[in-house]
Protein backbone atom coordinates (compact mmCIF):
# COMPACT_ATOMS: atom_id res chain seq x y z
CA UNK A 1 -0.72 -15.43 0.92
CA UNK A 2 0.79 -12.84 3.44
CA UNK A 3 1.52 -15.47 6.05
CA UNK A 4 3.39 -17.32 3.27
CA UNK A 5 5.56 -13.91 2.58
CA UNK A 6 5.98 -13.18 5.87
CA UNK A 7 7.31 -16.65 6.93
CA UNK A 8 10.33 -16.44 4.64
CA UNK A 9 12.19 -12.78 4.74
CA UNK A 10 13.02 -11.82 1.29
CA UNK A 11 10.58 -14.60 -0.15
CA UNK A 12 11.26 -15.89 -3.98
CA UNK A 13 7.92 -17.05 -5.72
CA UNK A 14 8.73 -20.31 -4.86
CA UNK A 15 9.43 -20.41 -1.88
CA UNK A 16 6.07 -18.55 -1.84
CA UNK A 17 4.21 -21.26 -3.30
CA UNK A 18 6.04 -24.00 -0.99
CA UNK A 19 4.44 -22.15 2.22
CA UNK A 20 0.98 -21.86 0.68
CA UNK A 21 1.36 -25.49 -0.62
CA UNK A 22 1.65 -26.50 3.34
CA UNK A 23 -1.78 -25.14 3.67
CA UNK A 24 -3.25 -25.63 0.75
CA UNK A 25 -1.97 -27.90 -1.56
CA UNK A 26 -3.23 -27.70 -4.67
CA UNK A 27 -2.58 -24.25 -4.96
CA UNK A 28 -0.84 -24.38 -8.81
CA UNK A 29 2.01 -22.09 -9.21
CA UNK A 30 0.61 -19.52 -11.70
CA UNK A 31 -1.92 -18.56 -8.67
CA UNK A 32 0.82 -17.91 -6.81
CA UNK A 33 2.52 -15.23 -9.14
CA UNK A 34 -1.11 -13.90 -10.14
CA UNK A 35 -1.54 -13.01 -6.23
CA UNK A 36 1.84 -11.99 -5.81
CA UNK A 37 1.52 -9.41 -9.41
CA UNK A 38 -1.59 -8.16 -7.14
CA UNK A 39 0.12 -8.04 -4.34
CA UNK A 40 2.69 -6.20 -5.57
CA UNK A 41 0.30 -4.03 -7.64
CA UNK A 42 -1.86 -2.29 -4.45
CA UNK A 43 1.50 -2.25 -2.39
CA UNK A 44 0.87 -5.35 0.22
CA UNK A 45 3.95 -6.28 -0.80
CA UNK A 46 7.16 -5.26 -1.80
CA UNK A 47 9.27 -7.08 -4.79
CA UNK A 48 12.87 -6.53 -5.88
CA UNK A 49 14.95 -7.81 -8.08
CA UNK A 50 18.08 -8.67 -7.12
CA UNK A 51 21.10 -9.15 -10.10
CA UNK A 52 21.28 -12.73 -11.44
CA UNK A 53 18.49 -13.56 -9.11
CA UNK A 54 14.83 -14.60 -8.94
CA UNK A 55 12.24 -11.97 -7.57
CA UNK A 56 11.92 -11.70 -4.16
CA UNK A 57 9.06 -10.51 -2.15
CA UNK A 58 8.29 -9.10 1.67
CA UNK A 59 5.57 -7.27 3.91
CA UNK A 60 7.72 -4.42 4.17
CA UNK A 61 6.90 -2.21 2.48
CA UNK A 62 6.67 2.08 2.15
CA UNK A 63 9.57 2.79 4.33
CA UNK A 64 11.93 3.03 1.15
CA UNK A 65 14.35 0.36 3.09
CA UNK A 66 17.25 -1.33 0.05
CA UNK A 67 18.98 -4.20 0.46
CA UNK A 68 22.35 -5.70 0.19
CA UNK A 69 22.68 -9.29 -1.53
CA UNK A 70 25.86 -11.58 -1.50
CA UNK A 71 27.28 -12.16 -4.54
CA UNK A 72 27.78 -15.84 -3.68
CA UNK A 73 25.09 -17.16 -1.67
CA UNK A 74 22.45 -15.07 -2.50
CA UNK A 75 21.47 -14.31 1.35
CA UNK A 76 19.68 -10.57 1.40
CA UNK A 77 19.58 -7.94 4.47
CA UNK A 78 17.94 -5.21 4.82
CA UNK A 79 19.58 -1.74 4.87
CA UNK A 80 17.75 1.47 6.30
CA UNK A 81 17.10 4.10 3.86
CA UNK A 82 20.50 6.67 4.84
CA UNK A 83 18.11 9.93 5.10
CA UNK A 84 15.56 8.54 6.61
CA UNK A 85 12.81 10.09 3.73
CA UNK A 86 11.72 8.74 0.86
CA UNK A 87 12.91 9.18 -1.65
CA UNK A 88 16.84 7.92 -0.27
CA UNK A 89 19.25 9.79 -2.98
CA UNK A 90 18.86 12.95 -4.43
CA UNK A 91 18.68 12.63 -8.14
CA UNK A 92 21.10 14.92 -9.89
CA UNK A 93 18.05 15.75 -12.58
CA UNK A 94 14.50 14.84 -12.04
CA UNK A 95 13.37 15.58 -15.65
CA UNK A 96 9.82 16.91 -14.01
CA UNK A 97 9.20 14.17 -12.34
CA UNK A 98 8.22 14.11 -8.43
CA UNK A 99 10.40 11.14 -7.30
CA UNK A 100 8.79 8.86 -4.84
CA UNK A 101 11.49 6.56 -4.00
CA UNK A 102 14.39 5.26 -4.80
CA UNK A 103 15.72 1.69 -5.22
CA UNK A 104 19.01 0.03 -4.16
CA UNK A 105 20.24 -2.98 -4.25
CA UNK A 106 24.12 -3.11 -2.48
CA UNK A 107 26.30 -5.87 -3.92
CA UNK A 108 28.67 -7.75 -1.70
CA UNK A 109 29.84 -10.72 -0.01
CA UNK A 110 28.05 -11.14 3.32
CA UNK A 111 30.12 -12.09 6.63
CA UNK A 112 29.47 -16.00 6.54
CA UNK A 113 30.69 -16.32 2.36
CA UNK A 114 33.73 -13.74 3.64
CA UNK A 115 35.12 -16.53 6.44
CA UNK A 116 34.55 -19.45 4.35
CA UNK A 117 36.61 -17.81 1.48
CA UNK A 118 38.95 -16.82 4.60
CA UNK A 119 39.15 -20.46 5.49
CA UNK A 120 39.92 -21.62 2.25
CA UNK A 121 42.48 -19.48 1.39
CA UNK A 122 44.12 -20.26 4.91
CA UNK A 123 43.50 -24.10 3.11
CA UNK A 124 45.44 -23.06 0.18
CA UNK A 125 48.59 -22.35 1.56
């Protein structure tokens, strides 16, 4: 299951279940989501959510990295955590809790979606 992960960056659980499916191919699609919950669970993998989007999953995991999603296409990078120590932001009130980590997810338009909307506004006129 961590080949399949690792063979798509930022991996929904489908295109989880297509990789293991090229191995093994009755492998039914609630196993898939069991393994990734467990997965998840004992921190082999990471999952995040990104807004209006499926789950994703990767291997990377415990270095407190976020992300940044386009708002169009859906493609997700990877952004380095800007402190470099968990966790990333300083909370302005930590109620008494001890803060681990913190989770980002940066909302944008990534370069490709920024020259096609370029193009077609050059199309427009």
């Amino acid at each position: 299951m961590l080949d399949a992960v690792s063979a798509v960056p930022h991996a929904t659980a489908e295109d989880t279940v297509q990789q293991v499916r090229s191995v093994l191919p009755n492998m039914s699609v609630q196993s898939v989501y069991v393994v990734l919950a467990d997965l998840a669970a004992i921190g082999m993998v990471s999952k995040f959510e990104p807004p209006g989007s499926p789950a994703r999953y990767e291997i990377r995991t415990g270095d407190n990295h976020h992300h940044a999603y386009c708002v169009r296409c859906g493609v997700v990078q990877d952004v380095p955590c800007a402190v470099g120590h968990a966790p990333c932001l300083t909370s302005s009130q930590d109620h008494g809790f001890e803060l681990l980590a913190a989770e980002v997810v940066y909302r944008g338009v990534c370069p490709r979606c920024q020259e096609e909307l370029a193009a077609s506004a050059t199309e427009a006129r």
